[in-house]
C-alpha atoms as a PDB file:
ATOM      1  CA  UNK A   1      17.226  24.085  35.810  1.00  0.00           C
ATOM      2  CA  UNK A   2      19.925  25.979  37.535  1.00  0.00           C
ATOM      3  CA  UNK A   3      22.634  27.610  35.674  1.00  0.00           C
ATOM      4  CA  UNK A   4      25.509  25.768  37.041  1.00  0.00           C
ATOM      5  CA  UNK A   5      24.009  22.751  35.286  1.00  0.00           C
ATOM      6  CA  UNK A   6      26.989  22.197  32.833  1.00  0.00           C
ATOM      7  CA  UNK A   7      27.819  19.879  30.122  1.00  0.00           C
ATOM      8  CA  UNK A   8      29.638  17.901  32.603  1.00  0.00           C
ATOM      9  CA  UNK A   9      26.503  16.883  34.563  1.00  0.00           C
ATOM     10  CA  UNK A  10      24.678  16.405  31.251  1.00  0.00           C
ATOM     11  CA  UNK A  11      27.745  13.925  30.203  1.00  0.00           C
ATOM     12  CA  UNK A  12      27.238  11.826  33.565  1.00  0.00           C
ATOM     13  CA  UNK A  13      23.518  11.827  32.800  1.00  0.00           C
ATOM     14  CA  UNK A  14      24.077  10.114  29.628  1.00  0.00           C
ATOM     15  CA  UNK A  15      26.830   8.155  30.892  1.00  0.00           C
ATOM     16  CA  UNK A  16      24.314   6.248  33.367  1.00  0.00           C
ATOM     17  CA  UNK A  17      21.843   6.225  30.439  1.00  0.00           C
ATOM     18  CA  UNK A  18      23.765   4.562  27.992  1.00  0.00           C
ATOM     19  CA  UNK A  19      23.979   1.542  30.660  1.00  0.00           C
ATOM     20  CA  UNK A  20      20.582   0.547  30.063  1.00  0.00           C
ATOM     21  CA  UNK A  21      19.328   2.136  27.061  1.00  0.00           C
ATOM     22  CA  UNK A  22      20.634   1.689  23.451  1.00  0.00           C
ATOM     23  CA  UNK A  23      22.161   4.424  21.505  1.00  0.00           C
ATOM     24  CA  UNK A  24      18.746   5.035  19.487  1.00  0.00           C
ATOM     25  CA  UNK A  25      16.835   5.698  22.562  1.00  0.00           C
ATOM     26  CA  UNK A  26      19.806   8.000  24.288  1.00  0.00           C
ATOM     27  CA  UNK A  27      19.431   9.994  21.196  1.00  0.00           C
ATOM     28  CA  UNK A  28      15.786  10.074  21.914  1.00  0.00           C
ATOM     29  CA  UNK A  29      16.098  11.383  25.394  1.00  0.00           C
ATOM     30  CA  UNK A  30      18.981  13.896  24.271  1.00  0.00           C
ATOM     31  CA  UNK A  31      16.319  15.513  21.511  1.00  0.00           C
ATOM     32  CA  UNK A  32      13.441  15.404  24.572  1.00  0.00           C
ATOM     33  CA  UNK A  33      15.779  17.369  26.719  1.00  0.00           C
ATOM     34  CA  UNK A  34      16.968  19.864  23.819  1.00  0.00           C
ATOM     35  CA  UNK A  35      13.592  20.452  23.142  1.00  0.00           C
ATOM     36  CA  UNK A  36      12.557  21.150  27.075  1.00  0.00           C
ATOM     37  CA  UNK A  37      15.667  23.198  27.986  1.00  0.00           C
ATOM     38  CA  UNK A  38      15.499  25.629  24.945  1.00  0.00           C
ATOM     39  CA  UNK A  39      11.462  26.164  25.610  1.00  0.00           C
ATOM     40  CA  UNK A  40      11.643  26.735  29.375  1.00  0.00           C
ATOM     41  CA  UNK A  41      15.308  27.353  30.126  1.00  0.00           C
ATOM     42  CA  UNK A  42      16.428  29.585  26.854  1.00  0.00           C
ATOM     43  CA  UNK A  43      19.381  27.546  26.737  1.00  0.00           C
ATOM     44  CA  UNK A  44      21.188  25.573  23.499  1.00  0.00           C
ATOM     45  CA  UNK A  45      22.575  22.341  24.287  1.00  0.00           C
ATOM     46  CA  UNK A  46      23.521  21.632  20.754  1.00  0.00           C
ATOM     47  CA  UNK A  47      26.557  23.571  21.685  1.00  0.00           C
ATOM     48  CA  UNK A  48      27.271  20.919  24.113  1.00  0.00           C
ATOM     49  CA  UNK A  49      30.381  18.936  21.361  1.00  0.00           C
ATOM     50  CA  UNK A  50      31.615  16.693  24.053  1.00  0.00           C
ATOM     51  CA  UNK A  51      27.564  15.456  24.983  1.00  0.00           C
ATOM     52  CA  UNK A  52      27.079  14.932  21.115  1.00  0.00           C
ATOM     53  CA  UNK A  53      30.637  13.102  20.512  1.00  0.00           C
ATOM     54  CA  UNK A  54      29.809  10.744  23.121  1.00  0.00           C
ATOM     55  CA  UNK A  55      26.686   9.996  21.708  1.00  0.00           C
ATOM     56  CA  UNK A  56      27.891   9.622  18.483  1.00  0.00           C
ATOM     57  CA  UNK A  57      30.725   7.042  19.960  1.00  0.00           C
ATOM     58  CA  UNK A  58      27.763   5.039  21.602  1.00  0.00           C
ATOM     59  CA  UNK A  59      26.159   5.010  18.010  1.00  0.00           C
ATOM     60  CA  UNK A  60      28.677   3.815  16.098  1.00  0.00           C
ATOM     61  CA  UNK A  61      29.361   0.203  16.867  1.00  0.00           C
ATOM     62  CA  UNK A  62      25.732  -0.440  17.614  1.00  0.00           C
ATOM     63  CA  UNK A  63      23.483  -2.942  15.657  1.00  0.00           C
ATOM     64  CA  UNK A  64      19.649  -2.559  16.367  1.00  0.00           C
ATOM     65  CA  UNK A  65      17.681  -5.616  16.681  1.00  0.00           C
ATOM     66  CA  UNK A  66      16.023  -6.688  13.479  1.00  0.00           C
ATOM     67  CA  UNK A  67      12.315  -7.560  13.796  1.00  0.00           C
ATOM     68  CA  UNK A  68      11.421 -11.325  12.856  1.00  0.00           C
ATOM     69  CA  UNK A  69       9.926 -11.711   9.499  1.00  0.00           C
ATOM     70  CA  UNK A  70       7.607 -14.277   8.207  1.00  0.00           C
ATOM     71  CA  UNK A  71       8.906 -15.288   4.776  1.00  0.00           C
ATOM     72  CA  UNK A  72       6.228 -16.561   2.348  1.00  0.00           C
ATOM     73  CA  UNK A  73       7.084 -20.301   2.722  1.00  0.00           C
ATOM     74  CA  UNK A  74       6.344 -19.817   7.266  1.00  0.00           C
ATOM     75  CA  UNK A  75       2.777 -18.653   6.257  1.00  0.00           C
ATOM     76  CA  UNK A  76       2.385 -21.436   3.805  1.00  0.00           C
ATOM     77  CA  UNK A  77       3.644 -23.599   6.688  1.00  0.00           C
ATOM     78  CA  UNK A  78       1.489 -22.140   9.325  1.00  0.00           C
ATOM     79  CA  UNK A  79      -2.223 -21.982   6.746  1.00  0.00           C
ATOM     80  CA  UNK A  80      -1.198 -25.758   6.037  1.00  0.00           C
ATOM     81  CA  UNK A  81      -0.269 -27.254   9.210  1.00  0.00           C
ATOM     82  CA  UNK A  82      -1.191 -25.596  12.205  1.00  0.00           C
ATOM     83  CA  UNK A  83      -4.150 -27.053  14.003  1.00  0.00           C
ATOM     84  CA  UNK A  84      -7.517 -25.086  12.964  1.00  0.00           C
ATOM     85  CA  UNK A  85      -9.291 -26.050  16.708  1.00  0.00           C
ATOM     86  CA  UNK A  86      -6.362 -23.821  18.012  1.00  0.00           C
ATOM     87  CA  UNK A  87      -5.505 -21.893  15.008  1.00  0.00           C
ATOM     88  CA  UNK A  88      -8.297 -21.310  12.857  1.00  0.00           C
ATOM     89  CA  UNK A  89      -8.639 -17.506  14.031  1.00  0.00           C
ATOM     90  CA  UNK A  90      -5.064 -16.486  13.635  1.00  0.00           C
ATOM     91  CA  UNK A  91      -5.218 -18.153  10.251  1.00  0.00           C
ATOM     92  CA  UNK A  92      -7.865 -16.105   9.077  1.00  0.00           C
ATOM     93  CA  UNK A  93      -6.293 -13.288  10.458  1.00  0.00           C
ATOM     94  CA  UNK A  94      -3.229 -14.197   8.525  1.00  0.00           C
ATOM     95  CA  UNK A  95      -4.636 -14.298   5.050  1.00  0.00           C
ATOM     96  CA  UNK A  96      -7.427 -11.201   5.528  1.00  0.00           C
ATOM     97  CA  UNK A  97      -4.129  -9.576   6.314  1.00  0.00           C
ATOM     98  CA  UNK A  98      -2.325 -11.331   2.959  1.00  0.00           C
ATOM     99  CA  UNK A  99      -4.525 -10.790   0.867  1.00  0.00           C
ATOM    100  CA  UNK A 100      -5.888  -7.307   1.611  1.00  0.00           C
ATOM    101  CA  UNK A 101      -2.449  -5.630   3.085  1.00  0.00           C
ATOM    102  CA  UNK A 102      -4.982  -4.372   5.863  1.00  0.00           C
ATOM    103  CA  UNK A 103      -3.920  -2.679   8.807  1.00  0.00           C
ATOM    104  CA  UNK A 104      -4.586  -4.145  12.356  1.00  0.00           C
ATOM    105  CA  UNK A 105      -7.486  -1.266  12.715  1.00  0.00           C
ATOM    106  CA  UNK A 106      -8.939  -1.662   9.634  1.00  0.00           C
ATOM    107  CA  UNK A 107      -9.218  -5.699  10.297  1.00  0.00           C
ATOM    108  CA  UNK A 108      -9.970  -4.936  13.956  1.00  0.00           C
ATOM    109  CA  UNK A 109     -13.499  -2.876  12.342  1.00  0.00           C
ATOM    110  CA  UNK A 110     -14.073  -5.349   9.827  1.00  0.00           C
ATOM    111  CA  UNK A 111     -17.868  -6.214  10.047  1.00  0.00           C
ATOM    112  CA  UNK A 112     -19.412  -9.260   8.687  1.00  0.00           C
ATOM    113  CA  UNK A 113     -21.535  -7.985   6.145  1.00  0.00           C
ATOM    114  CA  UNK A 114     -18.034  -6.194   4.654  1.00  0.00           C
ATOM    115  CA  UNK A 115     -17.224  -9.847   3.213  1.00  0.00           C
ATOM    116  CA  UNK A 116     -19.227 -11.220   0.142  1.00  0.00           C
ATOM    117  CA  UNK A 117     -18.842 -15.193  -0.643  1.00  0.00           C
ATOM    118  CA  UNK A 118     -19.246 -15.839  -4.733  1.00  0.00           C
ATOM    119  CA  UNK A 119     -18.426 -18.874  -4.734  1.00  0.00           C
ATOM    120  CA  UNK A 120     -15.135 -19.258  -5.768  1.00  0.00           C
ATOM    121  CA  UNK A 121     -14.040 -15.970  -4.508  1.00  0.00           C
ATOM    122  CA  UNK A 122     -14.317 -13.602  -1.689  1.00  0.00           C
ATOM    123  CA  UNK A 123     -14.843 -10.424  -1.735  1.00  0.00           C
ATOM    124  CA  UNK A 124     -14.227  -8.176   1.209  1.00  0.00           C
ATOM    125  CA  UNK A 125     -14.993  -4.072   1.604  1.00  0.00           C
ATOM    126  CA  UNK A 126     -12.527  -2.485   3.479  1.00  0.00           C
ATOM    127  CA  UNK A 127     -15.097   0.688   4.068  1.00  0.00           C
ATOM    128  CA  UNK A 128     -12.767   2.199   7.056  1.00  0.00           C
ATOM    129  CA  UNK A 129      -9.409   2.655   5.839  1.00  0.00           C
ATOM    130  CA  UNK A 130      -6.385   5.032   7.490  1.00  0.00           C
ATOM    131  CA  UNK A 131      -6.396   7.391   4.560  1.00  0.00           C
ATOM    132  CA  UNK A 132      -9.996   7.685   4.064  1.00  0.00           C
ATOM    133  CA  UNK A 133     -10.349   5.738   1.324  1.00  0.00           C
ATOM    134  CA  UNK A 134     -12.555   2.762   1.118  1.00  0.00           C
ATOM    135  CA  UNK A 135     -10.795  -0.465  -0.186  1.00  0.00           C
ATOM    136  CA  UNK A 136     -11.785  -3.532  -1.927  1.00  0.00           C
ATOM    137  CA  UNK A 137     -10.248  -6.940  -1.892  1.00  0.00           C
ATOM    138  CA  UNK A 138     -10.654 -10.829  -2.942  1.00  0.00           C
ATOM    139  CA  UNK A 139      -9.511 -13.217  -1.274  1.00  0.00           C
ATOM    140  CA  UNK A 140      -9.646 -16.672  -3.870  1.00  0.00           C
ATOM    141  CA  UNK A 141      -7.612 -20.069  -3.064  1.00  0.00           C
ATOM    142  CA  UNK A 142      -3.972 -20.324  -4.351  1.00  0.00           C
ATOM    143  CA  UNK A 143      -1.517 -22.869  -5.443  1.00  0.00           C
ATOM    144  CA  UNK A 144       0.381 -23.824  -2.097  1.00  0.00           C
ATOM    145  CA  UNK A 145      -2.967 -23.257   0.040  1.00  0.00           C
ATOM    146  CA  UNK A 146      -6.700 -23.205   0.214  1.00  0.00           C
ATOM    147  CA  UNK A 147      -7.868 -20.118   1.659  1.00  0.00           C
ATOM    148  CA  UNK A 148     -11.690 -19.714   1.131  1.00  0.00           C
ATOM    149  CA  UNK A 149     -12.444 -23.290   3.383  1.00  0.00           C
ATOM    150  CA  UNK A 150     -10.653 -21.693   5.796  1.00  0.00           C
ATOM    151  CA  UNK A 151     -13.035 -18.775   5.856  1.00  0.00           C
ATOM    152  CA  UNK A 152     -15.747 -20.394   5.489  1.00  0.00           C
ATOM    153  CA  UNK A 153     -15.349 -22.813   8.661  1.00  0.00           C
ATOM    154  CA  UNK A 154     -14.408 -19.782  10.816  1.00  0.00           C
ATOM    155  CA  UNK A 155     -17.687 -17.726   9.160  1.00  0.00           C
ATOM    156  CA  UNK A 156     -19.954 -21.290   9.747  1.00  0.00           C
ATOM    157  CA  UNK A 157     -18.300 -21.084  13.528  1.00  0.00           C
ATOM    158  CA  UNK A 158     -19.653 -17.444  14.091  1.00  0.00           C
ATOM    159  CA  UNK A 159     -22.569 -16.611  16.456  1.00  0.00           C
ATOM    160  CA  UNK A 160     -25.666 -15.306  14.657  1.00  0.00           C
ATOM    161  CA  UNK A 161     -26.292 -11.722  14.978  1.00  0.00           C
ATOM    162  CA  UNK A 162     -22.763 -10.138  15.706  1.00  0.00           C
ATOM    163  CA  UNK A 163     -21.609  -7.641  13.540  1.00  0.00           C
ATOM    164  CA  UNK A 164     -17.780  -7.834  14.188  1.00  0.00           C
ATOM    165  CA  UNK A 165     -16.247 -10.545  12.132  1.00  0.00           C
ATOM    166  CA  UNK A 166     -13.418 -11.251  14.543  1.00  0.00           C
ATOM    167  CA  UNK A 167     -14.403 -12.847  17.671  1.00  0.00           C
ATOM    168  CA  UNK A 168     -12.485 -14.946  20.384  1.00  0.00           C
ATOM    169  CA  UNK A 169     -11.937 -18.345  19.072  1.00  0.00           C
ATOM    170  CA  UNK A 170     -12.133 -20.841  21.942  1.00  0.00           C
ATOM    171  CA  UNK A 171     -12.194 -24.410  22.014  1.00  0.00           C
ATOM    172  CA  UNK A 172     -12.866 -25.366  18.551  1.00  0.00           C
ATOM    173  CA  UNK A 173     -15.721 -22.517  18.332  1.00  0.00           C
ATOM    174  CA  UNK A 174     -16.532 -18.843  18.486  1.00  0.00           C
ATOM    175  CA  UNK A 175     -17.632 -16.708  21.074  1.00  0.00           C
ATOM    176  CA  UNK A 176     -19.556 -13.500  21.454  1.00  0.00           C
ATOM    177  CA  UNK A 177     -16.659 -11.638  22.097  1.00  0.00           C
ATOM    178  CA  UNK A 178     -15.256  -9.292  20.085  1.00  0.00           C
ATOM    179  CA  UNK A 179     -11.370  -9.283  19.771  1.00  0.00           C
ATOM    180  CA  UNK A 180      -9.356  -6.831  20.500  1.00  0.00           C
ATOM    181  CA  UNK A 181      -6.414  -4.877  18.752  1.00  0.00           C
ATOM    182  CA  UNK A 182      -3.959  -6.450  21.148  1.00  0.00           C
ATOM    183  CA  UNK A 183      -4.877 -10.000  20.023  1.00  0.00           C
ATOM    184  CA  UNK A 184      -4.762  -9.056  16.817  1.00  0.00           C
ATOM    185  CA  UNK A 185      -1.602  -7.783  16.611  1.00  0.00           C
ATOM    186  CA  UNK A 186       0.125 -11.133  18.138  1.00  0.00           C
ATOM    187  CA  UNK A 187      -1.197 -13.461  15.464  1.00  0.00           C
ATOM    188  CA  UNK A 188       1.525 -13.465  13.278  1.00  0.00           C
ATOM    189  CA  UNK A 189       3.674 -13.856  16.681  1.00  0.00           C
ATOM    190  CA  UNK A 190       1.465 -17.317  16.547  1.00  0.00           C
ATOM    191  CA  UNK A 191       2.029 -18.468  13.457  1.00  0.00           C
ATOM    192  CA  UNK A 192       5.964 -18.448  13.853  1.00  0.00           C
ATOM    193  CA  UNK A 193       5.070 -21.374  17.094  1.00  0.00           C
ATOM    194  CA  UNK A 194       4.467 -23.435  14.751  1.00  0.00           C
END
């Protein structure tokens, strides 16, 4: 970076920036170039007070975006009325996730013989969590909805002799294929469609 790079061109940088990025990620970008300017150019653009007061204009009428939620009463909706020939895997998706608080990885390596039917409860083994620790769960029918006929058609739908629990769910039956993470993640994004 040449020396005669001032705060002026770093302003106009920002400037154009701010057009099509939100305040959050100019901040981003300003902490990215900090970072790279100090390490290989031994230069301190935190002294830069006009840079920061514009971003710190940008920042203050902005509202980020809040995430879409499902409240208690949409699942409800979704175990009791979506279709289960379409459905069926995001529902059991849905309450493993309920009921354990599991992760997307740790339902994405969820193997069969991790869940235990007793009748009238479930019990699943949660062997690979993120913090090392092993985790146990049950999963037993509720007021507002019956959860354990739900797992047991998708477990009756399973091909013999795969050890991932989740497979693709096609048609009314299940496949071979294991699902992946990216699937799993855009089941709840499902259950809001309905």
């Amino acid at each position: 970076m040449p020396k005669d790079v001032t705060e002026t061109v770093f302003l106009a940088y920002f400037q154009e920036l701010s057009e099509t990025y939100s305040p959050n990620s100019s901040w981003t970008k300003w902490s990215m170039l900090k970072s790279m300017v100090t390490i290989h150019e031994k230069r301190d653009i935190t002294k830069f007070n006009e840079l920061q007061a514009f971003l710190k204009r940008k920042s203050k009428s902005y509202k980020p975006k809040k995430s879409a939620v499902l409240s208690p009463k949409d699942v409800i909706r979704f175990l009791k009325d979506a279709p289960n020939d379409i459905h069926l895997l995001h529902k059991v998706v849905l309450i493993m996730g309920y009921f354990g608080g599991c992760r997307s990885q740790e339902l994405l390596n969820m193997k069969i013989s991790d869940i235990e039917d007793r009748d009238s409860v479930m019990v699943v083994n949660v062997p690979e969590s993120k913090t090392g620790v092993s985790k146990k769960f049950t999963v037993v029918d509720e007021k507002e909805f019956s959860a354990l006929p739900l797992l047991r058609l998708y477990m009756s739908l399973r091909p013999k002799g795969i050890e991932r629990f989740f497979l693709s769910f096609r048609q009314n039956k299940c496949t071979s294929q294991p699902i992946g993470k990216n699937i799993l993640g855009k089941s709840p994004a499902k259950s809001q469609c309905i």
